[in-house]
N, C-alpha and C. Protein backbone atom coordinates (compact mmCIF):
# COMPACT_ATOMS: atom_id res chain seq x y z
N UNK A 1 -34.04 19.05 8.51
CA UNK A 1 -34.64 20.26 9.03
C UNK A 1 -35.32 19.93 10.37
N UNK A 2 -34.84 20.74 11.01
CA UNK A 2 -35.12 19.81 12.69
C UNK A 2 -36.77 20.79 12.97
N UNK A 3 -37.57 20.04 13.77
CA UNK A 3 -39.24 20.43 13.79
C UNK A 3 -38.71 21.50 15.12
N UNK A 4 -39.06 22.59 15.35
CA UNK A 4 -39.17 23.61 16.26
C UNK A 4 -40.45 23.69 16.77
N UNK A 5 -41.59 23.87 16.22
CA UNK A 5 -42.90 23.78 17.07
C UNK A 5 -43.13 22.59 17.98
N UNK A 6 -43.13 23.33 19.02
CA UNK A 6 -43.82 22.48 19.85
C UNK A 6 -45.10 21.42 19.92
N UNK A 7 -45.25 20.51 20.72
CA UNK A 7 -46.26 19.91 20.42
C UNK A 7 -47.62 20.88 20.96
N UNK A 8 -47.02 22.02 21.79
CA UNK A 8 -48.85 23.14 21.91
C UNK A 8 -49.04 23.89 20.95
N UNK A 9 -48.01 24.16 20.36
CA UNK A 9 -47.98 25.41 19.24
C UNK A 9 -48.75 24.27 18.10
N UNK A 10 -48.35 22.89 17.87
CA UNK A 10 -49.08 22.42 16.99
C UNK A 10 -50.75 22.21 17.36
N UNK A 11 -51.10 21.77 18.55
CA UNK A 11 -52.19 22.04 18.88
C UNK A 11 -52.84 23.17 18.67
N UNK A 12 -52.29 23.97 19.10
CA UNK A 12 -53.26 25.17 19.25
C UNK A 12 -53.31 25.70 17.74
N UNK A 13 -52.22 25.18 16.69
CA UNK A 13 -52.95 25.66 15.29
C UNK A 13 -54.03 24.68 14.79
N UNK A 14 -53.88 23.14 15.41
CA UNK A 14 -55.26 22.51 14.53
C UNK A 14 -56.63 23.17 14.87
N UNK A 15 -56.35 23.84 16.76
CA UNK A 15 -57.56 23.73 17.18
C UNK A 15 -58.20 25.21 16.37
N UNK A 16 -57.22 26.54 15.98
CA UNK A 16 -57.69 27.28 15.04
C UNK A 16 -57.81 26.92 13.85
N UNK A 17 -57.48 25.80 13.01
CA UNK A 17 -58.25 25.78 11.77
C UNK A 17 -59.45 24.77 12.22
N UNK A 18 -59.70 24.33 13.12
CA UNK A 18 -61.02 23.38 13.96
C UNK A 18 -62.08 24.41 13.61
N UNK A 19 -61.75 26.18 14.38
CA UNK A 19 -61.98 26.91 14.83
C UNK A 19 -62.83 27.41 12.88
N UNK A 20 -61.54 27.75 12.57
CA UNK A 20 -62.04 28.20 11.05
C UNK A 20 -63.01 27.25 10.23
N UNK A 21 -62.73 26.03 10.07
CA UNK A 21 -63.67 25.47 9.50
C UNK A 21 -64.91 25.18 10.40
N UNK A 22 -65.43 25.29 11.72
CA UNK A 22 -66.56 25.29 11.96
C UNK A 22 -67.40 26.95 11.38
N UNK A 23 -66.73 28.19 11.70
CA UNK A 23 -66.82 29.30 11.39
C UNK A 23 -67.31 29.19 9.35
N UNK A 24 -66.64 28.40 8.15
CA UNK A 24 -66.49 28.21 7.16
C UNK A 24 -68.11 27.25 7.25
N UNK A 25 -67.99 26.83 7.80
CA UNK A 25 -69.40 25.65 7.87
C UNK A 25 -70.72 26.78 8.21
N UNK A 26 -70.66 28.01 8.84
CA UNK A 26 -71.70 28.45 8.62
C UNK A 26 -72.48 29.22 7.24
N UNK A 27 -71.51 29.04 6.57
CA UNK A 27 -71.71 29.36 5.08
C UNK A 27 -72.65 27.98 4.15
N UNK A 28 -72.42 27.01 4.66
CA UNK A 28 -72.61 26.11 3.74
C UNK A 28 -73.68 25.23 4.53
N UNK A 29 -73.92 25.19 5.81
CA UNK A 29 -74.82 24.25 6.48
C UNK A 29 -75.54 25.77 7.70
N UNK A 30 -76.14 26.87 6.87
CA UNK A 30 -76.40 27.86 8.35
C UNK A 30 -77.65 27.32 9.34
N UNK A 31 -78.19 26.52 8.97
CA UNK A 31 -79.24 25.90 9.09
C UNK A 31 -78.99 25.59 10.46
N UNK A 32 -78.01 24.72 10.86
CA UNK A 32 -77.10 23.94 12.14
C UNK A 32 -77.15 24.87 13.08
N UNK A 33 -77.16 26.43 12.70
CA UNK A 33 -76.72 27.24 13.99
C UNK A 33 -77.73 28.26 14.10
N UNK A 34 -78.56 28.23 13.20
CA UNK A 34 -79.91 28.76 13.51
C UNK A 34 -80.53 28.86 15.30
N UNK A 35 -80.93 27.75 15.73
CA UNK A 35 -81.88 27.70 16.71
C UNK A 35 -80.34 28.32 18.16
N UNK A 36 -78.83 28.04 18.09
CA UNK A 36 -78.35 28.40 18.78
C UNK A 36 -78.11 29.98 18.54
N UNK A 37 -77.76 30.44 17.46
CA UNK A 37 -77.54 32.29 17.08
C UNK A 37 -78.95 32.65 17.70
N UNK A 38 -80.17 32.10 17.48
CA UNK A 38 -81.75 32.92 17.68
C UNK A 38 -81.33 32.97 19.15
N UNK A 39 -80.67 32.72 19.88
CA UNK A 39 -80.73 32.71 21.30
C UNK A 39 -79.82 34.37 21.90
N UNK A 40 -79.05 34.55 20.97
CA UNK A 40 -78.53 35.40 20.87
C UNK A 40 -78.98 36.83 20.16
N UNK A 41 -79.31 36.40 18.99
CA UNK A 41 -79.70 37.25 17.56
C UNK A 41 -81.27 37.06 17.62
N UNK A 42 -82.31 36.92 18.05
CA UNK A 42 -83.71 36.60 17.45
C UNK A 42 -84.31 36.97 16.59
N UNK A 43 -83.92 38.22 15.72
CA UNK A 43 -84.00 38.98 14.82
C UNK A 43 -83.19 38.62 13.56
N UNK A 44 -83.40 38.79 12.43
CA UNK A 44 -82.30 38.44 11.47
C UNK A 44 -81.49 37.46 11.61
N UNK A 45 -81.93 36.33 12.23
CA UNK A 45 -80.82 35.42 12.76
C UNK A 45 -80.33 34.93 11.67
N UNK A 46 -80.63 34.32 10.61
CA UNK A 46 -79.94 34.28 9.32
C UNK A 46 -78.41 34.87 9.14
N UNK A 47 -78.55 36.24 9.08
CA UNK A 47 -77.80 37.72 8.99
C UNK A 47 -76.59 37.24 9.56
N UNK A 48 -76.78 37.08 11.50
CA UNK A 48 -75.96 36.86 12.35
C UNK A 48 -75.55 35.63 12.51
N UNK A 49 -75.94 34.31 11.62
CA UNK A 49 -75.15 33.33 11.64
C UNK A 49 -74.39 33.02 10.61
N UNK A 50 -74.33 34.30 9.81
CA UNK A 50 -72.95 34.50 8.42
C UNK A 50 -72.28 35.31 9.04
N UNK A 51 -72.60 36.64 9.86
CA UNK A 51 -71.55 37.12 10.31
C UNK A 51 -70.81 36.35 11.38
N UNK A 52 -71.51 35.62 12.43
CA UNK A 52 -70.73 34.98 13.57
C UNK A 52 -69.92 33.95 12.67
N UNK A 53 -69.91 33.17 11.66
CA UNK A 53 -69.34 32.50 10.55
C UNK A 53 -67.96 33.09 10.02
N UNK A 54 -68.02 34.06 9.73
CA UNK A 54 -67.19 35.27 9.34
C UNK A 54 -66.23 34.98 10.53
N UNK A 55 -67.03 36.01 11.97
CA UNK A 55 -66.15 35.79 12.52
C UNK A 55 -65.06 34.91 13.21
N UNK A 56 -65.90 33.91 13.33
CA UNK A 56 -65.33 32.72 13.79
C UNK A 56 -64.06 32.12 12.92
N UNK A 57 -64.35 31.86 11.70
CA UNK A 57 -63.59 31.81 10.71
C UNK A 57 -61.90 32.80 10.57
N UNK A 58 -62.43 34.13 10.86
CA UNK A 58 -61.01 34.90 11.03
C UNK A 58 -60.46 34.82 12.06
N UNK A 59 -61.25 35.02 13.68
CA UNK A 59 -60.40 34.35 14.99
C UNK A 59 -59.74 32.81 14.45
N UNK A 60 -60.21 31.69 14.01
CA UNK A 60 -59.83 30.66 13.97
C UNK A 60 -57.94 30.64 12.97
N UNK A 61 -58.23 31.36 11.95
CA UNK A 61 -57.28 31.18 11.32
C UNK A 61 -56.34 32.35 12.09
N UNK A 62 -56.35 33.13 12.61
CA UNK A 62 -55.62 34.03 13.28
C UNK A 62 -54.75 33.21 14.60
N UNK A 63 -55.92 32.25 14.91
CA UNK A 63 -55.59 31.79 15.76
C UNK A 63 -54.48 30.07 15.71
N UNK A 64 -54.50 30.01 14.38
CA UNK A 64 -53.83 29.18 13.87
C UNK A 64 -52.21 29.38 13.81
N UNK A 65 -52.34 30.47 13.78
CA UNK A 65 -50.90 31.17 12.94
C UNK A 65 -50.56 31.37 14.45
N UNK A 66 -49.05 31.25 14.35
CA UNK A 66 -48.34 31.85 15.89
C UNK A 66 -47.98 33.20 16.21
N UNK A 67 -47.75 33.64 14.96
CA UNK A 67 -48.05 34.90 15.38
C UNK A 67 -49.09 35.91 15.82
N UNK A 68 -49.93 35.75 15.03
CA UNK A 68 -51.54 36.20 15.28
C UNK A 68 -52.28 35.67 16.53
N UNK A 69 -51.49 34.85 17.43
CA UNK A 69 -52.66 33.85 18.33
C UNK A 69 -52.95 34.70 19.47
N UNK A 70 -52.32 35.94 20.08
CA UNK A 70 -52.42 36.55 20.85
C UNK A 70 -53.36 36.99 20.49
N UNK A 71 -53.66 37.91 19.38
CA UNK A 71 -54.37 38.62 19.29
C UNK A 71 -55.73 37.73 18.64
N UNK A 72 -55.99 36.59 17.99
CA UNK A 72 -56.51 35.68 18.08
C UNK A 72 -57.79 35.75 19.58
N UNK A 73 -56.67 35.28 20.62
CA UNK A 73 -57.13 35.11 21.90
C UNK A 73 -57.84 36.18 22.73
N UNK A 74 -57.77 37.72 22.25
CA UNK A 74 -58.24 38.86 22.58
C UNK A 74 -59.30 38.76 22.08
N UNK A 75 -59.71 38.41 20.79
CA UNK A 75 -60.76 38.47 19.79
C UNK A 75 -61.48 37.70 20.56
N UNK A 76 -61.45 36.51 20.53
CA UNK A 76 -61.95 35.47 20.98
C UNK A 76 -62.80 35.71 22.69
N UNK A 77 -62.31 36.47 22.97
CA UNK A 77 -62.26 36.57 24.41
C UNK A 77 -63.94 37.78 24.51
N UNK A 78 -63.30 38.66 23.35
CA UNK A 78 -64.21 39.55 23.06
C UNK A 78 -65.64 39.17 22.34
N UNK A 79 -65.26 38.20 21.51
CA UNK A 79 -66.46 37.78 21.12
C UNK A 79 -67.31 37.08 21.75
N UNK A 80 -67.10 35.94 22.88
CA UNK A 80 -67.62 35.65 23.40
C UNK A 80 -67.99 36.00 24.47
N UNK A 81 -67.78 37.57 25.38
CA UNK A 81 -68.21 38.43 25.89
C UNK A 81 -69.71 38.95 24.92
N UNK A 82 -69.30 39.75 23.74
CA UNK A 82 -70.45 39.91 23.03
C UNK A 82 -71.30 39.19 22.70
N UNK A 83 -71.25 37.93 22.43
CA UNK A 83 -72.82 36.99 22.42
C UNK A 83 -73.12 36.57 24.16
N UNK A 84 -72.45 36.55 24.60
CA UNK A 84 -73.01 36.05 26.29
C UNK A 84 -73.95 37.26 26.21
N UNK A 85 -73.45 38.62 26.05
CA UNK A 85 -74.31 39.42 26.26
C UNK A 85 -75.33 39.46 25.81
N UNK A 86 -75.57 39.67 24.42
CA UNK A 86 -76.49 39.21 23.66
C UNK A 86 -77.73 38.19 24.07
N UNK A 87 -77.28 37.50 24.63
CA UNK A 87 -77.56 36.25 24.77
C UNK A 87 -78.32 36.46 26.13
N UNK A 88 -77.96 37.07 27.52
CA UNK A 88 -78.57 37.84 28.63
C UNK A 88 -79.65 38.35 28.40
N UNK A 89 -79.47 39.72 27.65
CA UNK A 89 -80.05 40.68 26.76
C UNK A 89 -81.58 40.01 26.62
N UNK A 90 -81.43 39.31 25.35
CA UNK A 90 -82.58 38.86 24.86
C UNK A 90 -83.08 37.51 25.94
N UNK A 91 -83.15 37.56 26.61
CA UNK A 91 -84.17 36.42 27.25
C UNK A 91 -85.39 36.83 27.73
């Protein structure tokens, strides 16, 4: 069975499950991303470092898959528009 993915297409899926399991890690260690979400979130930051977890986690695995990576990359693009802002916002 001859390998068809490329060696970027394989990259770019480790770097979305990289992506997912740091996103998966805010479930289990939220502690780690506390003092960086408060920069963003100062309020409920708890709250917003399960949802940014969440999200990160579904861009990542979206972004794993070849089909999904486009839209992966929109997400991605978007989300980190929304915490920059955030992140402006509250200073």
């Amino acid at each position: 069975m001859p390998n068809t993915e490329s060696k970027g297409s394989r990259a770019a899926t480790l770097a979305g499950l990289a992506l997912a399991g740091l996103g998966a890690t805010h479930f289990v260690k939220p502690e780690l991303f506390e003092d960086l979400t408060k920069q963003a979130f100062p309020q409920d930051t708890r709250t917003y470092v399960y949802i940014d977890g969440g999200i990160e986690t579904a861009i990542g695995l979206a972004f794993a898959a070849r089909k999904t990576r486009r839209l992966a990359i929109i997400g991605l693009l978007g989300y980190g528009t929304y915490l920059a802002g955030n992140v402006v916002r509250n200073r």
